[in-house]
N, C-alpha and C. Protein backbone atom coordinates (compact mmCIF):
# COMPACT_ATOMS: atom_id res chain seq x y z
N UNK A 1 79.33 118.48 26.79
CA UNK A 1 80.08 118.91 27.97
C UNK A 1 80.67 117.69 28.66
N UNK A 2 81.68 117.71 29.20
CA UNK A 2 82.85 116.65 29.39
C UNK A 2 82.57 116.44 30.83
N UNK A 3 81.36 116.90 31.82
CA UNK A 3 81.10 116.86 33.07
C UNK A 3 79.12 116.17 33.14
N UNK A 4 79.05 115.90 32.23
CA UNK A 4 77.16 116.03 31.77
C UNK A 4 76.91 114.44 32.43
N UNK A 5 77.81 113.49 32.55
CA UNK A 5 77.45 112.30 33.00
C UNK A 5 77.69 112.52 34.61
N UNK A 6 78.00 113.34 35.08
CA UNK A 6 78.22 113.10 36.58
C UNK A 6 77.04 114.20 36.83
N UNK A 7 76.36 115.17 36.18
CA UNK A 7 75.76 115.99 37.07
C UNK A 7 74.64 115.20 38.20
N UNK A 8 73.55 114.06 37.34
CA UNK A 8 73.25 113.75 38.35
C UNK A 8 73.33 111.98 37.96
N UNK A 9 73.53 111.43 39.53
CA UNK A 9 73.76 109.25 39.47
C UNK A 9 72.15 108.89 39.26
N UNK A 10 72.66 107.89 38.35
CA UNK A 10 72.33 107.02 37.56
C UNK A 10 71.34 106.39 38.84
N UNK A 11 71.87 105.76 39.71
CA UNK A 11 70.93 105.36 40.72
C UNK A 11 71.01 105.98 42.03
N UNK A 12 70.13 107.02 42.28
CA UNK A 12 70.80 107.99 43.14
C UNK A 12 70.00 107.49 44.82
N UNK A 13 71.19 107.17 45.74
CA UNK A 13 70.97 107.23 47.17
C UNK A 13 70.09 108.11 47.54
N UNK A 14 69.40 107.39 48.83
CA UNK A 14 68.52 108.50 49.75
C UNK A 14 69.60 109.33 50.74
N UNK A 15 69.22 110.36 50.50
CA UNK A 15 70.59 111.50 51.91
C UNK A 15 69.54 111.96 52.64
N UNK A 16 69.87 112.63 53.57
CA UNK A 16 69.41 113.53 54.17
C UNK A 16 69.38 114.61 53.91
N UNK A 17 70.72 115.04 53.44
CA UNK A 17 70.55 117.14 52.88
C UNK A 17 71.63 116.14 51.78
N UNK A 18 71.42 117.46 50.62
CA UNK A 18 72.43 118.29 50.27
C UNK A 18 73.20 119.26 50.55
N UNK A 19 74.51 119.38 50.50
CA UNK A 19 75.33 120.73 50.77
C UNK A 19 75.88 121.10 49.81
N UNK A 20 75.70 122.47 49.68
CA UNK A 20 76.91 123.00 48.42
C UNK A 20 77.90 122.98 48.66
N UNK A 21 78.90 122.62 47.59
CA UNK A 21 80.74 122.38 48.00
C UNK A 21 81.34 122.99 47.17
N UNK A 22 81.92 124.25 47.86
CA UNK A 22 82.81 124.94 46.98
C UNK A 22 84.32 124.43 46.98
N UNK A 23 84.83 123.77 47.67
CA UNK A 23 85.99 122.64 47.72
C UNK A 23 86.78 124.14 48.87
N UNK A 24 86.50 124.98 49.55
CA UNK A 24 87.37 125.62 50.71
C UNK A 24 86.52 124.91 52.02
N UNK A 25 87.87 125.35 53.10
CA UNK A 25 87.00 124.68 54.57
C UNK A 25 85.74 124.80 55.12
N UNK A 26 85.23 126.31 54.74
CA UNK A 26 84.02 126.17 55.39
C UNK A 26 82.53 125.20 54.92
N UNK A 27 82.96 124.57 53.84
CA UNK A 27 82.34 123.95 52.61
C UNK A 27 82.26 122.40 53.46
N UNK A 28 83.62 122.28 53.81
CA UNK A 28 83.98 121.06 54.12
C UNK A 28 83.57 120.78 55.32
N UNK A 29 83.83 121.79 56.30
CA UNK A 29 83.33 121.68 57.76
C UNK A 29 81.88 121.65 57.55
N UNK A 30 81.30 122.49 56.99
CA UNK A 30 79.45 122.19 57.05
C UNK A 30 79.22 120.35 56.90
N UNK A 31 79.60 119.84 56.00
CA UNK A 31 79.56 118.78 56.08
C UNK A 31 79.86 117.64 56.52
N UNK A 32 80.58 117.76 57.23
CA UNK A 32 81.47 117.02 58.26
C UNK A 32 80.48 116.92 59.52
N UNK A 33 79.87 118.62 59.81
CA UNK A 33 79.19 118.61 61.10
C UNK A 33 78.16 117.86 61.26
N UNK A 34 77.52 117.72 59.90
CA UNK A 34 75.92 116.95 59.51
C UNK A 34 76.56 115.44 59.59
N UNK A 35 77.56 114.89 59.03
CA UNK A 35 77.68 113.73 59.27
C UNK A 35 78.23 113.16 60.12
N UNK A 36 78.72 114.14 61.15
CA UNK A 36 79.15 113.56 62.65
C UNK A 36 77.44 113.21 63.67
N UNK A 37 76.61 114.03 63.15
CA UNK A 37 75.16 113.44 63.63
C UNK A 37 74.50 112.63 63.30
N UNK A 38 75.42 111.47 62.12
CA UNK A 38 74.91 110.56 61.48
C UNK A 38 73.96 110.51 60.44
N UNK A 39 74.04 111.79 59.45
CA UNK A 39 73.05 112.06 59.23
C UNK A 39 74.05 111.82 57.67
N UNK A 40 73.54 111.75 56.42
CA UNK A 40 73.76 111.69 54.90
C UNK A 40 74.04 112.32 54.18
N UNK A 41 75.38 112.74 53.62
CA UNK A 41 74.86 114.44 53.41
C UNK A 41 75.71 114.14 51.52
N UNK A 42 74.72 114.54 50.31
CA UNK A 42 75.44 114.07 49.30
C UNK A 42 75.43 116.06 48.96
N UNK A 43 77.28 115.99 48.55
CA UNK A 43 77.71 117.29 48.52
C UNK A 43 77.75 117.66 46.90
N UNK A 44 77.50 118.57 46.42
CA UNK A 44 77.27 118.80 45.15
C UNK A 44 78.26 120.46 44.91
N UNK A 45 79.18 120.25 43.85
CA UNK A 45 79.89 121.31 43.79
C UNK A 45 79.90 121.64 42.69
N UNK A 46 79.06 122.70 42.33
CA UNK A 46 78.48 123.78 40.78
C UNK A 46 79.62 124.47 40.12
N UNK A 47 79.89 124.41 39.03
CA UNK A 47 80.68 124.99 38.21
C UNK A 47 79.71 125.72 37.08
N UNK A 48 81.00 126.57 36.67
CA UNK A 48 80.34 127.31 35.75
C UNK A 48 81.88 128.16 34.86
N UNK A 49 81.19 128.55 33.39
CA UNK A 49 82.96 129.49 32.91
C UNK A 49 83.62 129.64 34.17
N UNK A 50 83.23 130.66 34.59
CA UNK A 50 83.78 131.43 35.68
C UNK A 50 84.30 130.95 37.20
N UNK A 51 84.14 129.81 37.56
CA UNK A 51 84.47 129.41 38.82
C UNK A 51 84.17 128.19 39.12
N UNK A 52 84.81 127.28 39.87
CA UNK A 52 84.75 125.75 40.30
C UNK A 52 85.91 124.71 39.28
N UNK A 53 86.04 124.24 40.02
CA UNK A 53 87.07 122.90 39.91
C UNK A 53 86.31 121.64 39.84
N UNK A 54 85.40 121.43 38.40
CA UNK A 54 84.97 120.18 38.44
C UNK A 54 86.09 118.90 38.74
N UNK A 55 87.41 119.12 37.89
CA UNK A 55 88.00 118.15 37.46
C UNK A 55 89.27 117.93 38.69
N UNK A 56 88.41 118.78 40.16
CA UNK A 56 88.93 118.26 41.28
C UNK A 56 88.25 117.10 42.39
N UNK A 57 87.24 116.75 41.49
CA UNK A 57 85.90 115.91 42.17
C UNK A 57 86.95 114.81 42.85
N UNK A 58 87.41 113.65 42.15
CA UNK A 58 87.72 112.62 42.59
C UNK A 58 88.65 112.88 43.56
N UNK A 59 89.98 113.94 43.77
CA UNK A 59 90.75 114.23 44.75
C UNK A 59 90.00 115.06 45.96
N UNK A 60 88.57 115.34 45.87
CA UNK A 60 87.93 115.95 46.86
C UNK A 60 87.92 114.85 47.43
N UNK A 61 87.05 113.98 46.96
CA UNK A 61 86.10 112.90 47.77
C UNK A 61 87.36 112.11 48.13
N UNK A 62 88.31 111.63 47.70
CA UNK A 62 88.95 111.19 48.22
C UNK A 62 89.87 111.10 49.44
N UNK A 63 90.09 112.96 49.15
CA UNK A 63 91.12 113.49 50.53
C UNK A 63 89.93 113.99 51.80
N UNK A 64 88.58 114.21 51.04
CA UNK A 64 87.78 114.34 52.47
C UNK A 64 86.76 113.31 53.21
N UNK A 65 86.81 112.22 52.09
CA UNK A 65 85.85 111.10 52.14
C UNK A 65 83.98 111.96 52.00
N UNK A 66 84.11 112.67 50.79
CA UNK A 66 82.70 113.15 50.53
C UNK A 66 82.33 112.11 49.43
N UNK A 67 80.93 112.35 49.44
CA UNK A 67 79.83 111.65 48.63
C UNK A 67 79.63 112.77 47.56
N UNK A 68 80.25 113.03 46.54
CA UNK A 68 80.49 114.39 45.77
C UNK A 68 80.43 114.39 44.30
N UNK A 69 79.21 115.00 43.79
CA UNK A 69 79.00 115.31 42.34
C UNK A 69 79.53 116.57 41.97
N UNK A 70 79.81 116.47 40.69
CA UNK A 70 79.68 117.99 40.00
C UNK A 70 78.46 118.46 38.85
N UNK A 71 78.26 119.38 39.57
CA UNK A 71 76.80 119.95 38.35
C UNK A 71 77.27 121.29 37.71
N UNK A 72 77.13 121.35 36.70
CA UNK A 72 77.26 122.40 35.40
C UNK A 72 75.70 123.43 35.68
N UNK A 73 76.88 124.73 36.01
CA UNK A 73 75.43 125.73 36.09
C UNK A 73 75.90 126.66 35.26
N UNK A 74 76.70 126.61 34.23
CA UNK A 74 77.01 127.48 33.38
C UNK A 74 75.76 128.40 32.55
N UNK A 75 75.61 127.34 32.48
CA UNK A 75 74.04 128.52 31.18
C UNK A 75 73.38 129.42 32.46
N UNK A 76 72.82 128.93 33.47
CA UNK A 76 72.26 129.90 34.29
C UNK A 76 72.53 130.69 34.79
N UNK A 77 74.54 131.18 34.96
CA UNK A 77 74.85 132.01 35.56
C UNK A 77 75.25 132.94 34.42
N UNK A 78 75.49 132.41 33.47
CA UNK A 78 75.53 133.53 32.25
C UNK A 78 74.11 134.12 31.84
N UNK A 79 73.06 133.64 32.06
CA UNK A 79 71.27 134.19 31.82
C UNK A 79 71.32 135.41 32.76
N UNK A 80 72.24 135.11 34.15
CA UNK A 80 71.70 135.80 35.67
C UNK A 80 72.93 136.81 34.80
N UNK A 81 74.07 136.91 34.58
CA UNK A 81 74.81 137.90 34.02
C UNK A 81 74.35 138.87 32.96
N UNK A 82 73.96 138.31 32.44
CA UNK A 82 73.45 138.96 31.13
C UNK A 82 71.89 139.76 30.75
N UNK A 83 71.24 139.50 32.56
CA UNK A 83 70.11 140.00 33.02
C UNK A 83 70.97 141.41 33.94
N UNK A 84 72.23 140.67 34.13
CA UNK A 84 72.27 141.83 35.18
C UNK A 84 71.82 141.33 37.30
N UNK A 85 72.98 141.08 37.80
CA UNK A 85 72.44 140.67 39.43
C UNK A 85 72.23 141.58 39.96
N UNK A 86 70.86 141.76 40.54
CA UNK A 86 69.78 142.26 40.80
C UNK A 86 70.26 143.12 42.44
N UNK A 87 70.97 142.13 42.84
CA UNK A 87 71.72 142.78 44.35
C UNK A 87 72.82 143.36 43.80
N UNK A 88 73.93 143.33 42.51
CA UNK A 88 74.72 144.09 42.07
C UNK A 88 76.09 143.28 42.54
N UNK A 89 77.16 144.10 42.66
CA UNK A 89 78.44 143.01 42.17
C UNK A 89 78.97 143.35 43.59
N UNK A 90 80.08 142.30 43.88
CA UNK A 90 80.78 142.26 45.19
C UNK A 90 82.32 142.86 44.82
N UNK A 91 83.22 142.29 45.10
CA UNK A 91 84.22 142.75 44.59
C UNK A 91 84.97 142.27 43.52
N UNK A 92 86.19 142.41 42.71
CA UNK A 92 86.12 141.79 41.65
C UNK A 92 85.16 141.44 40.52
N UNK A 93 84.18 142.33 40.56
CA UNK A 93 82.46 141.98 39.88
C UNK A 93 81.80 140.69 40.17
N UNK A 94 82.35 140.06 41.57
CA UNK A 94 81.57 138.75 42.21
C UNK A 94 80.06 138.88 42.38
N UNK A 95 79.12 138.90 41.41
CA UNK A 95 77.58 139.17 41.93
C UNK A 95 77.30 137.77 42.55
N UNK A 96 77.92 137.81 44.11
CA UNK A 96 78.04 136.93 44.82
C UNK A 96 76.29 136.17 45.19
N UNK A 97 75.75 137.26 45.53
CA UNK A 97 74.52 137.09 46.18
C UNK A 97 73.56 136.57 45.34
N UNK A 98 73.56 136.94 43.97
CA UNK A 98 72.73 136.56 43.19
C UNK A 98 73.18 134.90 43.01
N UNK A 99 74.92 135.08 43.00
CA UNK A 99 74.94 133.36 42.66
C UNK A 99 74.59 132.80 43.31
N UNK A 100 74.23 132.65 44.73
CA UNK A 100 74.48 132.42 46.02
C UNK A 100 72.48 131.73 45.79
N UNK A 101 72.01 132.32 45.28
CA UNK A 101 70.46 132.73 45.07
C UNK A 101 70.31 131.48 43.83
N UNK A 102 71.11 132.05 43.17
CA UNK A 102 70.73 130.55 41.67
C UNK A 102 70.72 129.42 42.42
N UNK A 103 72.35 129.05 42.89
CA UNK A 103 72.99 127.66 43.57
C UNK A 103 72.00 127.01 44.06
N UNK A 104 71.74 127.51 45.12
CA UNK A 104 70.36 127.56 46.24
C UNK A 104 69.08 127.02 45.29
N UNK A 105 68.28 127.60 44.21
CA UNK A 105 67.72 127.09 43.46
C UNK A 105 67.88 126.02 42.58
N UNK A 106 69.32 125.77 42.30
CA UNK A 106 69.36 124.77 41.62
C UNK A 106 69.31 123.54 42.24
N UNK A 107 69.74 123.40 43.49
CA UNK A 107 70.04 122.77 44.57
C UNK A 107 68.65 121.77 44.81
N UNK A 108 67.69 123.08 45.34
CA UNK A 108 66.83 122.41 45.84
C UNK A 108 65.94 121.65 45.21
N UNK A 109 66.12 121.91 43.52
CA UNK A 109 65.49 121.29 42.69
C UNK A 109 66.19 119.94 42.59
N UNK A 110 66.70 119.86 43.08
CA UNK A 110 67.54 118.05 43.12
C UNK A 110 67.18 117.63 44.37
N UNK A 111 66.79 118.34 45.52
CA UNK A 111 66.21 117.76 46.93
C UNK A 111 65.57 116.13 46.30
N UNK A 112 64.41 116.05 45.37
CA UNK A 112 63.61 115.09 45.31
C UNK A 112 64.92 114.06 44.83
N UNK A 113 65.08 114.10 43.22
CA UNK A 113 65.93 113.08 42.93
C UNK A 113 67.17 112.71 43.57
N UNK A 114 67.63 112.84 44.91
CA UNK A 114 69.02 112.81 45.68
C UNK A 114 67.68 112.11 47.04
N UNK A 115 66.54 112.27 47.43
CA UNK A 115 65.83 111.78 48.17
C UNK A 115 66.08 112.20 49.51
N UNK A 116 66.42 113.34 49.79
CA UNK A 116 67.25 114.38 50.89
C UNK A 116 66.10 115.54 50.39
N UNK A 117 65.86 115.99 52.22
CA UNK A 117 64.90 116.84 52.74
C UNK A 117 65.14 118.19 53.23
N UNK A 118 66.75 118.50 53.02
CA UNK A 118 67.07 119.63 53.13
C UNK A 118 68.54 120.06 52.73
N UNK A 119 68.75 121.61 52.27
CA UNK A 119 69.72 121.92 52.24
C UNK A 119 70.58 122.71 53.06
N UNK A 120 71.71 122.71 53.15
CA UNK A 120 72.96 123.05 54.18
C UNK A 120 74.12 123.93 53.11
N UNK A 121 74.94 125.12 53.95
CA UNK A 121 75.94 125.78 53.38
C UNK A 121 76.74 126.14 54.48
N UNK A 122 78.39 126.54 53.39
CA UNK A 122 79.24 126.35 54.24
C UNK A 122 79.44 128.09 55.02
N UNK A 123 78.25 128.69 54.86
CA UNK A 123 77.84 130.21 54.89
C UNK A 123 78.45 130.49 56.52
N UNK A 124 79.02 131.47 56.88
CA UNK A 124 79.46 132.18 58.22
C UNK A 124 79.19 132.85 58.14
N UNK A 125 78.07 133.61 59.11
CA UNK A 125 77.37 134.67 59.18
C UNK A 125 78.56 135.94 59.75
N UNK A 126 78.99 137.07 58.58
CA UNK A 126 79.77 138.14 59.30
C UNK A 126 81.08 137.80 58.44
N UNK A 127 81.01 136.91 57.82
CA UNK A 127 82.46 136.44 57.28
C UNK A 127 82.98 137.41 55.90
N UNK A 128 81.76 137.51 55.28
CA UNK A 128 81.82 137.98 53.92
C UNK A 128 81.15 139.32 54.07
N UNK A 129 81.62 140.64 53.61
CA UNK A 129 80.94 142.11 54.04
C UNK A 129 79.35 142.03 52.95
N UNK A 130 79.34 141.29 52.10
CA UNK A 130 78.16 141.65 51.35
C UNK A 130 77.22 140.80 51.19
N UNK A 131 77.66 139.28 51.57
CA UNK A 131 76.88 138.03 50.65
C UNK A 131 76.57 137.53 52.39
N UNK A 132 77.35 137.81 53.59
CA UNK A 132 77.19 136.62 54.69
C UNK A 132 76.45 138.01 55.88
N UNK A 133 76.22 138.64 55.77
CA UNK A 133 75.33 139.81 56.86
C UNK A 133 74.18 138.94 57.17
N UNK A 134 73.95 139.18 58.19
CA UNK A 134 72.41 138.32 58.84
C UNK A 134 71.31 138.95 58.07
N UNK A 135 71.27 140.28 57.71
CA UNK A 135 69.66 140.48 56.48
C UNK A 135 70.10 139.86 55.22
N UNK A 136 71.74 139.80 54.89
CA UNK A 136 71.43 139.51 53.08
C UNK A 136 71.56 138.09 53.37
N UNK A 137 71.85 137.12 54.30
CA UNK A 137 71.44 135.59 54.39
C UNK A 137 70.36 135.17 54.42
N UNK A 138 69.33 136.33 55.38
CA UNK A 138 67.95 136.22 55.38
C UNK A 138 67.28 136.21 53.54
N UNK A 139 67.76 137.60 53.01
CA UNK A 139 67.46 137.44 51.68
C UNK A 139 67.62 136.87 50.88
N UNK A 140 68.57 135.77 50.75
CA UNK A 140 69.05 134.83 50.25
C UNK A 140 68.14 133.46 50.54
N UNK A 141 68.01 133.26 51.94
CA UNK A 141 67.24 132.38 51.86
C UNK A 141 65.61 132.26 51.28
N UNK A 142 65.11 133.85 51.27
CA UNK A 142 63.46 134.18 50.64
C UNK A 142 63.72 134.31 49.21
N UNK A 143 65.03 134.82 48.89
CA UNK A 143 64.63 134.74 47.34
C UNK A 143 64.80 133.61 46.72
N UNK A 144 65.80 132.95 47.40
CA UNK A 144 65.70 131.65 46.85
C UNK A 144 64.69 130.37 47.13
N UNK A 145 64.06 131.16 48.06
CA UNK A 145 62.95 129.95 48.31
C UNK A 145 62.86 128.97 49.12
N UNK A 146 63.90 129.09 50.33
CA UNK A 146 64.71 127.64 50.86
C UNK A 146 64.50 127.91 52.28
N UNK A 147 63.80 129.31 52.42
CA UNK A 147 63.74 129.12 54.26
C UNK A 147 63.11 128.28 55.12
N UNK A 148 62.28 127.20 54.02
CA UNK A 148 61.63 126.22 54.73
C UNK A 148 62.82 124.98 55.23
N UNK A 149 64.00 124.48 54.24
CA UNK A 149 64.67 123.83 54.20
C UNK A 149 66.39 124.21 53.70
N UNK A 150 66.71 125.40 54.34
CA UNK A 150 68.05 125.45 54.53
C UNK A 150 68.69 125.57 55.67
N UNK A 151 69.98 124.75 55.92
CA UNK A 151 70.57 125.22 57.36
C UNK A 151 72.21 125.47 57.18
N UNK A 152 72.47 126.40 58.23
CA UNK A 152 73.75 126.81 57.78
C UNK A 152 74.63 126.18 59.44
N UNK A 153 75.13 125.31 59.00
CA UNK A 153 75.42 124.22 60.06
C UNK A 153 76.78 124.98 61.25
N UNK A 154 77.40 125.75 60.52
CA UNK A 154 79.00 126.62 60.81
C UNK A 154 77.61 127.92 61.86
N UNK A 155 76.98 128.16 61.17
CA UNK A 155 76.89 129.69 62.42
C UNK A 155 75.13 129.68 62.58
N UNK A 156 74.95 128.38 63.06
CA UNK A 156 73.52 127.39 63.15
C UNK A 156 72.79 128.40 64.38
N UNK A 157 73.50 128.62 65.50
CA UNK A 157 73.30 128.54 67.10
C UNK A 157 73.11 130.28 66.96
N UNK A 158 73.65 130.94 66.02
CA UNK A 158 73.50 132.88 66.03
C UNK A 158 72.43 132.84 64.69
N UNK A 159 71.58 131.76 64.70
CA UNK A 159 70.33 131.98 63.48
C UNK A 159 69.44 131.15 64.54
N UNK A 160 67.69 131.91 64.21
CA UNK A 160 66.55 130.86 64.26
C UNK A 160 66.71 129.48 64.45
N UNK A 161 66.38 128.87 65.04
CA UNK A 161 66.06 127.29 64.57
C UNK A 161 65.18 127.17 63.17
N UNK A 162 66.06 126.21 62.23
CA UNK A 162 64.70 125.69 61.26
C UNK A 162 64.37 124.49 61.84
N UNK A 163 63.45 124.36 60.38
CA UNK A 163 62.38 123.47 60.51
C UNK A 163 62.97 121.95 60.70
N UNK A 164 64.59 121.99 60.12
CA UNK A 164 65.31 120.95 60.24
C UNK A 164 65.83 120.51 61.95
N UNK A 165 65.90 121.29 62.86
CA UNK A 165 66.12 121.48 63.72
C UNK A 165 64.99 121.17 65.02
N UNK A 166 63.99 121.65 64.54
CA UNK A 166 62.78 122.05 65.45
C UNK A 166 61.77 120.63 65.14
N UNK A 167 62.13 119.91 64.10
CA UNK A 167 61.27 118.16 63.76
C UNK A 167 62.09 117.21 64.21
N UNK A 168 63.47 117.89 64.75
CA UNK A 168 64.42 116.70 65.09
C UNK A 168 65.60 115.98 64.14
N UNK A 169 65.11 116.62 63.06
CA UNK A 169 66.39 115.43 62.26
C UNK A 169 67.50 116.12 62.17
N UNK A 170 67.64 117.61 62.61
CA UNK A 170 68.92 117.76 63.11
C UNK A 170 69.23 117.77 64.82
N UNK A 171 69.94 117.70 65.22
CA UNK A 171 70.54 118.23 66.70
C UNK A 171 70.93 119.66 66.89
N UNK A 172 70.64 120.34 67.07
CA UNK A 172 70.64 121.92 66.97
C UNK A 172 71.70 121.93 68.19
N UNK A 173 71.60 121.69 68.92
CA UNK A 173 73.42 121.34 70.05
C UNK A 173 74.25 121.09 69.49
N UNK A 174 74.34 120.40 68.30
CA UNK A 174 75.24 119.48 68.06
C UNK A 174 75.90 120.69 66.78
N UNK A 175 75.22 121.18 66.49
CA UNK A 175 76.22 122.65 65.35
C UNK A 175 76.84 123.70 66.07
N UNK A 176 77.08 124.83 65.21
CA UNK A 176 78.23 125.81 65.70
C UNK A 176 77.61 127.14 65.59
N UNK A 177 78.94 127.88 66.05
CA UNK A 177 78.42 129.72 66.50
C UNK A 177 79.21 130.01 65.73
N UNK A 178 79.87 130.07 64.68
CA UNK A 178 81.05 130.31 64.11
C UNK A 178 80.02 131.94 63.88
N UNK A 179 81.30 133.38 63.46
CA UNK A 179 80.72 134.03 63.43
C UNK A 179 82.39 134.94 63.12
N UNK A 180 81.92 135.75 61.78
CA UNK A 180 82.79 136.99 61.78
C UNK A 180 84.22 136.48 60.96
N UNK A 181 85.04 137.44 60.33
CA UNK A 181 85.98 137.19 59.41
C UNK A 181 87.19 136.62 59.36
N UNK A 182 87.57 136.24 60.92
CA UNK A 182 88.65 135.17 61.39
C UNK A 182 88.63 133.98 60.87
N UNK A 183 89.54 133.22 61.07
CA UNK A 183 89.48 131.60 60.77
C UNK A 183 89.54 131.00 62.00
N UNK A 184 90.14 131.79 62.89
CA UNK A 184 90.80 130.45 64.00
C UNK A 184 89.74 129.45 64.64
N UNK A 185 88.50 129.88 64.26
CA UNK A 185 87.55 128.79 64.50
C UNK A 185 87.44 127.20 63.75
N UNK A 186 87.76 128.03 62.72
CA UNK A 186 87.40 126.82 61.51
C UNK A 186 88.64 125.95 61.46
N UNK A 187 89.76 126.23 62.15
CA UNK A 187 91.09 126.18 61.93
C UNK A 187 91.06 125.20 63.19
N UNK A 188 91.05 125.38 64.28
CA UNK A 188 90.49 124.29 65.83
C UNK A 188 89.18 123.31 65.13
N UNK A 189 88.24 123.89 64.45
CA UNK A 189 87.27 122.55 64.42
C UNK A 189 88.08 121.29 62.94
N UNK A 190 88.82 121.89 62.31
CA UNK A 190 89.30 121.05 61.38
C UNK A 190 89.60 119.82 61.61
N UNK A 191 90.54 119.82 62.95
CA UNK A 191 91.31 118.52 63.14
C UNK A 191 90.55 117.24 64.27
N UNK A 192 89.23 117.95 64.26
CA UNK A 192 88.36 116.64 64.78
C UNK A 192 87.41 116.40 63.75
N UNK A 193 87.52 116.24 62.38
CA UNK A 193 86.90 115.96 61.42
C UNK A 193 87.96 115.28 60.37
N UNK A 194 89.16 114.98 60.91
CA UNK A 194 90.39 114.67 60.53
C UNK A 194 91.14 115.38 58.97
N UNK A 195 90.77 116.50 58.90
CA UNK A 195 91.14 117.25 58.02
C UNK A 195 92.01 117.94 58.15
N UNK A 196 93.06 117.50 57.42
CA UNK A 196 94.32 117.66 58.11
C UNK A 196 94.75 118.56 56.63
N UNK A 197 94.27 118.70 55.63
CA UNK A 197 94.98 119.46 54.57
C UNK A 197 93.81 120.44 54.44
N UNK A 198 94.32 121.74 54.45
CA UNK A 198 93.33 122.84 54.55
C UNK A 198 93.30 123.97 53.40
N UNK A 199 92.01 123.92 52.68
CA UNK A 199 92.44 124.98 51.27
C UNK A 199 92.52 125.78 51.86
């Protein structure tokens, strides 16, 4: 596979989180918010047949100034297909939730080797009718295992405090209420993160 040397560095930095990067704004803004608190954030954006732009890595990091790998989750999302997603399909046969559930697992299994203590998404609670509802985020975070160490930095302030929050190494002031299927939020916070080109 023509992506197998970048999944994970050779000598890999200590971060603070990981974030998943699907290369759209809300992806971008999650991460932006964590590193306006000074905090590390190495962004990792999963491909597979079916979806992601590995061979947009270098024009990501470049036009957003991310710290940005690409990891190959192909075999696992064809295992989760071919089992059948368990929450069932979104539209377009997106079995969003289930991917949403792998990512998340694959993710956190790199927490150690990336030397980062938690994970972050570019998730808006209300945004998406099937995958972003406050119970199927909740479920997302138990099936995947991550409610000890996930934070969703965009709609932080209309969720719990975690554990990231409540030990201090985040600023829980310092994130957002984003909430519901508009943009014009994400669209005003863009241009103080100097993101000036918007997927």
């Amino acid at each position: 596979m023509i992506y197998t040397k970048t999944m994970h560095d050779i000598s890999p930095k200590t971060y603070d989180a990981i974030a998943l990067f699907s290369g759209g704004l809300d992806s971008i803004l999650a991460v932006k918010v964590l590193e306006a608190q000074g905090l590390k954030v190495k962004a990792l954006h999963f491909f597979t047949p079916f979806f992601g732009k590995p061979g947009a890595k270098k024009y990501w990091s470049k036009l957003y100034g991310l710290d940005l790998s690409v990891v190959d989750a192909g075999e696992d999302f064809v295992q989760m297909m071919k089992k059948g997603p368990m929450a069932g399909f979104g539209k377009v046969l997106n079995p969003c939730v289930d991917c949403k559930i792998l990512l998340l697992r694959r993710a956190k299994a790199l927490l150690e080797h990336y030397g980062a203590t938690f994970l972050a998404t570019g998730e808006v609670m209300g945004q998406r009718p099937m995958s972003q509802r406050r119970d199927t985020l909740s479920r997302i975070s138990r099936e995947a295992d991550v409610r000890d160490c996930l934070l969703r930095p965009l709609s932080a302030l209309l969720l719990p405090p975690t554990p990231m929050e409540e030990d201090g190494r985040v600023k829980r002031e310092l994130l957002c209420n984003l909430w519901g299927r508009g943009r014009t939020a994400q669209f005003d916070l863009a241009p103080r993160f100097n993101t000036t080109e918007i997927p």
